[in-house]
C-alpha atoms as a PDB file:
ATOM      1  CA  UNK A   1     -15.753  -2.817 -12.861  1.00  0.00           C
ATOM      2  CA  UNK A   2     -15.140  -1.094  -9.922  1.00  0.00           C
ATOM      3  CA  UNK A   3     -17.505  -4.020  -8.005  1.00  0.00           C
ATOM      4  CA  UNK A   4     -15.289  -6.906  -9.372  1.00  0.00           C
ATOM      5  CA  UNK A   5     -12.193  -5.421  -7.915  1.00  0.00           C
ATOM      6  CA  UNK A   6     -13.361  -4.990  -4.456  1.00  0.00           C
ATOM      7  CA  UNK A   7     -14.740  -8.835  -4.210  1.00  0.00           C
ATOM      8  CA  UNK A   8     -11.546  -9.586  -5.618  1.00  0.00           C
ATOM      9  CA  UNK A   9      -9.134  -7.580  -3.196  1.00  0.00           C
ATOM     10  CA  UNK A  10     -11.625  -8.536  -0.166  1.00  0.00           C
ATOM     11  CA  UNK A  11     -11.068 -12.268  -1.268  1.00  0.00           C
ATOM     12  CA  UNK A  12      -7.420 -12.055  -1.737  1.00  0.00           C
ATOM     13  CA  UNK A  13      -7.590 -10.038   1.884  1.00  0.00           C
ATOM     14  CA  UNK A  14      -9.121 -13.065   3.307  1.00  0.00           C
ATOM     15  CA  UNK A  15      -6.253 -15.420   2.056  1.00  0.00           C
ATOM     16  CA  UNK A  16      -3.524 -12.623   3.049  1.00  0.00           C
ATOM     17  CA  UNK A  17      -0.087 -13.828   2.281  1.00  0.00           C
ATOM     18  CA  UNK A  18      -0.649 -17.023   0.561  1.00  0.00           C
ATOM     19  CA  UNK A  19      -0.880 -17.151  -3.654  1.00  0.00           C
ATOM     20  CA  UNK A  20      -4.284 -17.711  -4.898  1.00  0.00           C
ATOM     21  CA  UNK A  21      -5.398 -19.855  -8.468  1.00  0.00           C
ATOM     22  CA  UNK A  22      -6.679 -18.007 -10.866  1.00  0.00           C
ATOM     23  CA  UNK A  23      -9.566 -20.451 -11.062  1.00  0.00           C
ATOM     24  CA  UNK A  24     -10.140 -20.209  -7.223  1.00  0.00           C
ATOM     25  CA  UNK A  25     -10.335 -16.394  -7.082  1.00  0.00           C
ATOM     26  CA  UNK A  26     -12.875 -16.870 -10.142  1.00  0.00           C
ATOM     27  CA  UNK A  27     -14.748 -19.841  -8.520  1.00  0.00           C
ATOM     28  CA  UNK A  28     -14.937 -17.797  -4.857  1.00  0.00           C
ATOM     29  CA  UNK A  29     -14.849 -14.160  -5.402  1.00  0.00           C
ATOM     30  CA  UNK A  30     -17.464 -14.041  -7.650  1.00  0.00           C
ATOM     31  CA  UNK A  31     -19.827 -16.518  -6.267  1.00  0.00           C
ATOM     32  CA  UNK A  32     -21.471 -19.633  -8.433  1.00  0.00           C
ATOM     33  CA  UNK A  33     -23.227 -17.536 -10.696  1.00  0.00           C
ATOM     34  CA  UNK A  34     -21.157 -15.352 -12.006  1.00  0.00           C
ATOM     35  CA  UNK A  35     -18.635 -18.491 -12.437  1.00  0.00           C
ATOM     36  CA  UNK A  36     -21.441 -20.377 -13.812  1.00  0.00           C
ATOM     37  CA  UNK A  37     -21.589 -17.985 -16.743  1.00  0.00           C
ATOM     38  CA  UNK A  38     -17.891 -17.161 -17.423  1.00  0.00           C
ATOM     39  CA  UNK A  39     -15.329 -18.688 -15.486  1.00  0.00           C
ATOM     40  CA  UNK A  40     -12.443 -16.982 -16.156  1.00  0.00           C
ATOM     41  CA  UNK A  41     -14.134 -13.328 -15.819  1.00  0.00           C
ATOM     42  CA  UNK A  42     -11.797 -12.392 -13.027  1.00  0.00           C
ATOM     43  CA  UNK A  43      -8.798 -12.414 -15.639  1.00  0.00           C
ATOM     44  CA  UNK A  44      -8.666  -9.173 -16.676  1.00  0.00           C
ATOM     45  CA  UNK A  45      -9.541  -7.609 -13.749  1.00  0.00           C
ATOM     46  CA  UNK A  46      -6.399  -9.538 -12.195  1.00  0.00           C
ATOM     47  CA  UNK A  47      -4.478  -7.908 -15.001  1.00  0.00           C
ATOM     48  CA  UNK A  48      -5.641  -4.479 -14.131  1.00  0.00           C
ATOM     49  CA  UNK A  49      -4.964  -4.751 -10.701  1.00  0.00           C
ATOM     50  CA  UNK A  50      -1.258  -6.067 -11.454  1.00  0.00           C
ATOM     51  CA  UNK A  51      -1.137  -2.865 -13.645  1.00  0.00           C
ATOM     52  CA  UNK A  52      -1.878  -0.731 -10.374  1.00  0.00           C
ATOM     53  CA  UNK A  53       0.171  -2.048  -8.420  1.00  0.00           C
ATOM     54  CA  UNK A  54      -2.614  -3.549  -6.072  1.00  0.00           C
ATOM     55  CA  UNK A  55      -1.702  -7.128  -6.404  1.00  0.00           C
ATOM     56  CA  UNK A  56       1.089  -9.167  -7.698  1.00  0.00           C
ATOM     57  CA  UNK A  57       2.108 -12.565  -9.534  1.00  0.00           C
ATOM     58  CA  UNK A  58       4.178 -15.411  -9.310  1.00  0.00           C
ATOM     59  CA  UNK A  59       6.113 -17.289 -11.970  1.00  0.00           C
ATOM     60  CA  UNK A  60       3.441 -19.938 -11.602  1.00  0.00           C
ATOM     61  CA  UNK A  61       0.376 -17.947 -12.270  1.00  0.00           C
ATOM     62  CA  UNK A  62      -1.055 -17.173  -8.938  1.00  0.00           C
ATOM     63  CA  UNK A  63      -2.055 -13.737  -7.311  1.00  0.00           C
ATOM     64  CA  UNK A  64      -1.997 -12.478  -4.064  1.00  0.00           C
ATOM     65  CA  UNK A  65      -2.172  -8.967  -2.114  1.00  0.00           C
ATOM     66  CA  UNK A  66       0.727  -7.355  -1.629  1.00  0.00           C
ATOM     67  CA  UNK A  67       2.424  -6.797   1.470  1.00  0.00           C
ATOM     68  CA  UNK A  68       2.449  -3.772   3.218  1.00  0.00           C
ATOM     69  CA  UNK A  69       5.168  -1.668   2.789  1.00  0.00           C
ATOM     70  CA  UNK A  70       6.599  -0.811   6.448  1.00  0.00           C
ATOM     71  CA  UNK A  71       8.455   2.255   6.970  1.00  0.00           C
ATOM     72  CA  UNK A  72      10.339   4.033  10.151  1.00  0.00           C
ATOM     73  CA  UNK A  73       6.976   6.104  11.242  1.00  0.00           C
ATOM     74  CA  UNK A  74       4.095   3.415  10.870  1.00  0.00           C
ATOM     75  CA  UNK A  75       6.028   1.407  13.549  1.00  0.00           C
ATOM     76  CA  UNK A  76       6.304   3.928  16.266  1.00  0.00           C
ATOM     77  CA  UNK A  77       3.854   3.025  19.035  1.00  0.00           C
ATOM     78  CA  UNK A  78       2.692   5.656  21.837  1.00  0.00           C
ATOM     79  CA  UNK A  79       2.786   5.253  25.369  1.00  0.00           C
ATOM     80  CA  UNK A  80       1.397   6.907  28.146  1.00  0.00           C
ATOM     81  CA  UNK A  81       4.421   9.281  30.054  1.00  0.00           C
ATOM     82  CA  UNK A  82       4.171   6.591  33.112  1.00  0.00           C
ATOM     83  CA  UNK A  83       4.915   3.681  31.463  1.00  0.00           C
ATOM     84  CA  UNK A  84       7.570   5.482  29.377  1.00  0.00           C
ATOM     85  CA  UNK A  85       9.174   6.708  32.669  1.00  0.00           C
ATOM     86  CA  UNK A  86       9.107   2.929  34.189  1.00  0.00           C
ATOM     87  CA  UNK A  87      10.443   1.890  30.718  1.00  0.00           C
ATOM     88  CA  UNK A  88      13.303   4.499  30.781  1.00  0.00           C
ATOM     89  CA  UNK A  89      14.122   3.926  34.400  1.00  0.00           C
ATOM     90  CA  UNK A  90      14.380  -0.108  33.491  1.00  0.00           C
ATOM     91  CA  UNK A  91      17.753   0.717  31.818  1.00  0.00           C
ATOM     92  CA  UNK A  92      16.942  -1.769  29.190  1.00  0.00           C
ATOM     93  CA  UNK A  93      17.071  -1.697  25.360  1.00  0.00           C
ATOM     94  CA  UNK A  94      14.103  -2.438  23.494  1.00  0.00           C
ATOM     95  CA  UNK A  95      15.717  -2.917  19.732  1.00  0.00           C
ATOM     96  CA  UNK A  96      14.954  -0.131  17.422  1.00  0.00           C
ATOM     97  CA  UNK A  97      12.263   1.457  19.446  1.00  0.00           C
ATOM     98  CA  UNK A  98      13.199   4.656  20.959  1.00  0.00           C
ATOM     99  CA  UNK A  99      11.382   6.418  24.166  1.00  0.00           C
ATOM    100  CA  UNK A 100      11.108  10.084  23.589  1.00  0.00           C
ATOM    101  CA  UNK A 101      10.056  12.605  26.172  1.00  0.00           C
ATOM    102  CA  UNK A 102       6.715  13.981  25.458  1.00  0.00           C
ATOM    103  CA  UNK A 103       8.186  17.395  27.101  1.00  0.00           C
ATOM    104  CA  UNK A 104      11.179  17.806  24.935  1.00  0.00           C
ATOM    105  CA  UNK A 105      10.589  20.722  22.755  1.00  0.00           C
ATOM    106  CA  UNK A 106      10.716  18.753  19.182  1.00  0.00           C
ATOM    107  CA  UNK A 107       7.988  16.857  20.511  1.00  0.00           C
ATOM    108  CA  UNK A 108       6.015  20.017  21.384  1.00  0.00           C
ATOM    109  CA  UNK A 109       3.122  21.263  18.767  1.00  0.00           C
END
């Protein structure tokens, strides 16, 4: 089982952000085989991976991957202590990104 949900997360990964047909994700993340013999064998799977939190539905049926959840610390982006120097001396404001002194001592180990 743990096969089926891979192809289906690495399909849906593929189509990232866009809904997906039930009968597509069965006709193309299983290959013609599989789809030949049953093809609606991705349906549970799709239910177990709505259960997990994995994946989610719309009102019309369709699944896709859910977004990333972005928080404060995944969006912090080093740079090197030159170009944070040049980018402090600028005098501009860059939006909600802050440039923090690698010597200050909350930044220190």
């Amino acid at each position: 089982m743990e096969a089926e949900k891979r192809e289906i997360l690495d399909y849906l990964k593929a189509a990232l952000g866009q809904f997906v047909s039930v009968k597509e994700i069965c006709r193309r993340a299983g290959g013609k085989h599989r789809h030949a013999d049953d093809p609606r064998w991705a349906v549970p799977v799709l239910r177990r991976l709505v259960e997990e939190g994995l994946i989610e539905r719309d009102a019309a049926g369709h699944y896709r991957l859910k977004p990333p959840e972005t928080s404060r610390r995944k969006s912090r982006r080093w740079v090197s202590p030159q170009v944070a120097k040049i980018l402090r001396a600028s005098g501009k404001s860059f939006g909600d990104y802050q440039i923090e002194d690698l010597d200050s001592p909350e930044n220190q180990p």
